[in-house]
N, C-alpha and C. Protein backbone atom coordinates (compact mmCIF):
# COMPACT_ATOMS: atom_id res chain seq x y z
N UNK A 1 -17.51 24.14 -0.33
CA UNK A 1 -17.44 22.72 -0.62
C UNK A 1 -17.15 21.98 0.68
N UNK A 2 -18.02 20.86 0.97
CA UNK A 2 -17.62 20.57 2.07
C UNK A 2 -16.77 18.64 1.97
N UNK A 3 -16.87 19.00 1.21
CA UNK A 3 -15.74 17.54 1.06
C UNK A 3 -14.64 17.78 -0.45
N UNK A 4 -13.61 18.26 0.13
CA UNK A 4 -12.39 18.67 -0.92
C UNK A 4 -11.78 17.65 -1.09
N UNK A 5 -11.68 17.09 0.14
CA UNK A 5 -10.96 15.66 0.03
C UNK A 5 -11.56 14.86 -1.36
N UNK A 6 -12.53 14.96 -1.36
CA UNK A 6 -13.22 13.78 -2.14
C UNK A 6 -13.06 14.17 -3.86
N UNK A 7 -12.77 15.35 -3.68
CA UNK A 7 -12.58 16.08 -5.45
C UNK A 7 -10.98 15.74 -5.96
N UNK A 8 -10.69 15.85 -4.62
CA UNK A 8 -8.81 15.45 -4.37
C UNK A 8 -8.75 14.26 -5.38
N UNK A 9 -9.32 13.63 -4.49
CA UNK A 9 -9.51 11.90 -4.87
C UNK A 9 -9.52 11.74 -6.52
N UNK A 10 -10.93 12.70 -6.75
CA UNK A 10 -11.35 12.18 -7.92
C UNK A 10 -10.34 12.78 -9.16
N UNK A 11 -9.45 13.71 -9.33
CA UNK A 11 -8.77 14.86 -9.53
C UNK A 11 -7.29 14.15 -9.95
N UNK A 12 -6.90 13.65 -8.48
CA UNK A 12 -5.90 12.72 -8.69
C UNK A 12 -5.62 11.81 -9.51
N UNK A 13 -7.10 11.36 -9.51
CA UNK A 13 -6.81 9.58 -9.98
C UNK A 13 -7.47 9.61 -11.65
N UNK A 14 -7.83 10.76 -11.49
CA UNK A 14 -8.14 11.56 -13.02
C UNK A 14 -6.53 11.90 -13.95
N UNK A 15 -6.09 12.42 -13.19
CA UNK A 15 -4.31 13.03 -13.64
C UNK A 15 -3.41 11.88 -13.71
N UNK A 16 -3.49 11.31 -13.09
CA UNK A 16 -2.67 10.14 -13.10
C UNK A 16 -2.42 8.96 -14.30
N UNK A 17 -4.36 8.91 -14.27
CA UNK A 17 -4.71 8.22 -15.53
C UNK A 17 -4.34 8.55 -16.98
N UNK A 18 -4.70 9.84 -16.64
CA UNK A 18 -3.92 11.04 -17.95
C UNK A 18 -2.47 10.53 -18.27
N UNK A 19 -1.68 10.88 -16.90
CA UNK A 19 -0.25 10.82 -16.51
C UNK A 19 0.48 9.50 -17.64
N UNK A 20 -0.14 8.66 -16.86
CA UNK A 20 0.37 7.50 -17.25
C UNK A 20 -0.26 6.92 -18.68
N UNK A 21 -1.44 7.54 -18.85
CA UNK A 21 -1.97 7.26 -20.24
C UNK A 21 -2.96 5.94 -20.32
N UNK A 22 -3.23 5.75 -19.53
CA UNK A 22 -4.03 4.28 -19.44
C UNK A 22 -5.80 5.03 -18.97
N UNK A 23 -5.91 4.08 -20.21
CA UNK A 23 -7.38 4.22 -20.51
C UNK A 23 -8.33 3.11 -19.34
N UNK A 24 -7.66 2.70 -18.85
CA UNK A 24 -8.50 1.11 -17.73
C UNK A 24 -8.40 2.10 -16.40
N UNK A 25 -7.42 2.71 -16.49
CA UNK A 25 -7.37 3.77 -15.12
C UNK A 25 -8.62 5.05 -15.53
N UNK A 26 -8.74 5.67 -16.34
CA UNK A 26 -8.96 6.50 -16.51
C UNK A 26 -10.76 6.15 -16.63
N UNK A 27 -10.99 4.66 -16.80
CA UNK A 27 -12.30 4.25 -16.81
C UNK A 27 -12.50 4.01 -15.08
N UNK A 28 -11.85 3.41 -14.44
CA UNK A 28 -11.80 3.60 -12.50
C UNK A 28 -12.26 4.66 -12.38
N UNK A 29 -11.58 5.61 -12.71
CA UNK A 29 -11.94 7.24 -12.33
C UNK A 29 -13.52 7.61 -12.72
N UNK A 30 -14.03 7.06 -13.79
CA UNK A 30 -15.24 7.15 -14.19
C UNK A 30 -16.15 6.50 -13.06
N UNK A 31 -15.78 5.13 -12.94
CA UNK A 31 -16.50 4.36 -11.87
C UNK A 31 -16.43 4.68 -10.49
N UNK A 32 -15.29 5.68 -10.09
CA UNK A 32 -15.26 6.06 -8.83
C UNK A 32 -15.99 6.96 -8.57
N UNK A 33 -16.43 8.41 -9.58
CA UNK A 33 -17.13 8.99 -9.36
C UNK A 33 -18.13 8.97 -8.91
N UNK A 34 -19.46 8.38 -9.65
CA UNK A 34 -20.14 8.24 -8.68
C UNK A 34 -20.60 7.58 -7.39
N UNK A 35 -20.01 6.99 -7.05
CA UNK A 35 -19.58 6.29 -5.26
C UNK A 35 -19.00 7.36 -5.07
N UNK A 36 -18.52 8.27 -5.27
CA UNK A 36 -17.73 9.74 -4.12
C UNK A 36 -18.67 10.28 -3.87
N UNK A 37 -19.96 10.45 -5.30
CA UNK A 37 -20.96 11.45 -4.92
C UNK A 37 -22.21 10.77 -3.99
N UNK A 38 -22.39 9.91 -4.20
CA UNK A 38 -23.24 9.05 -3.36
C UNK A 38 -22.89 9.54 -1.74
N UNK A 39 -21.38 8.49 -1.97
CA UNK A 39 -20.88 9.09 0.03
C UNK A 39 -20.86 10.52 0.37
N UNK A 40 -20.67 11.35 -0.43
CA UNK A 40 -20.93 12.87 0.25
C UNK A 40 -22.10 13.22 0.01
N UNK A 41 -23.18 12.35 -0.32
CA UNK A 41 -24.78 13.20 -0.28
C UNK A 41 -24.85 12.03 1.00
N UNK A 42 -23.84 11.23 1.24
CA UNK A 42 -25.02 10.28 2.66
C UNK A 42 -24.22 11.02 4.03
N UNK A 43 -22.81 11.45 3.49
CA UNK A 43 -22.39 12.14 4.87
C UNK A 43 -22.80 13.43 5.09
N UNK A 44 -23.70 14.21 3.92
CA UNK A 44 -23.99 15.34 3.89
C UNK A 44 -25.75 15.19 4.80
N UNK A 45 -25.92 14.04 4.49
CA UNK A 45 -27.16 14.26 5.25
C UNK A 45 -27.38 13.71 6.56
N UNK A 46 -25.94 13.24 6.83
CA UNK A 46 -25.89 12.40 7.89
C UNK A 46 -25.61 13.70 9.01
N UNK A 47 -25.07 14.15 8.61
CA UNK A 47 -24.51 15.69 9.15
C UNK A 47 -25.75 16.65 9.32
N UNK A 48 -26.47 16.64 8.59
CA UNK A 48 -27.64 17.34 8.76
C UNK A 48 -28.71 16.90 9.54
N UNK A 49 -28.57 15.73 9.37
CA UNK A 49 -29.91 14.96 10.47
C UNK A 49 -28.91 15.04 12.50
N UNK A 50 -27.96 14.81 12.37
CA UNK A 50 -27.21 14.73 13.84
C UNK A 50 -27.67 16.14 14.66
């Protein structure tokens, strides 16, 4: 895996939402996902083209 950080992210703010029980958080986490995966397919290819 080359971006852990970014599962971190999503993982976290996944648990938290849980944590605390809030469903408006736990919809963020939905919406964050895919913008994490977006930026690691553009740094993944950004990395590949350099």
């Amino acid at each position: 895996m080359r971006h852990p950080s970014e599962l971190g992210l999503v993982l976290a703010m996944a648990g938290g939402a849980l944590l605390i029980g809030s469903w408006i958080a736990m919809a963020a986490t939905f919406v964050a996902v895919p913008f994490s995966l977006v930026r690691c397919a553009c740094e993944g290819e950004a990395l590949r083209s350099a």
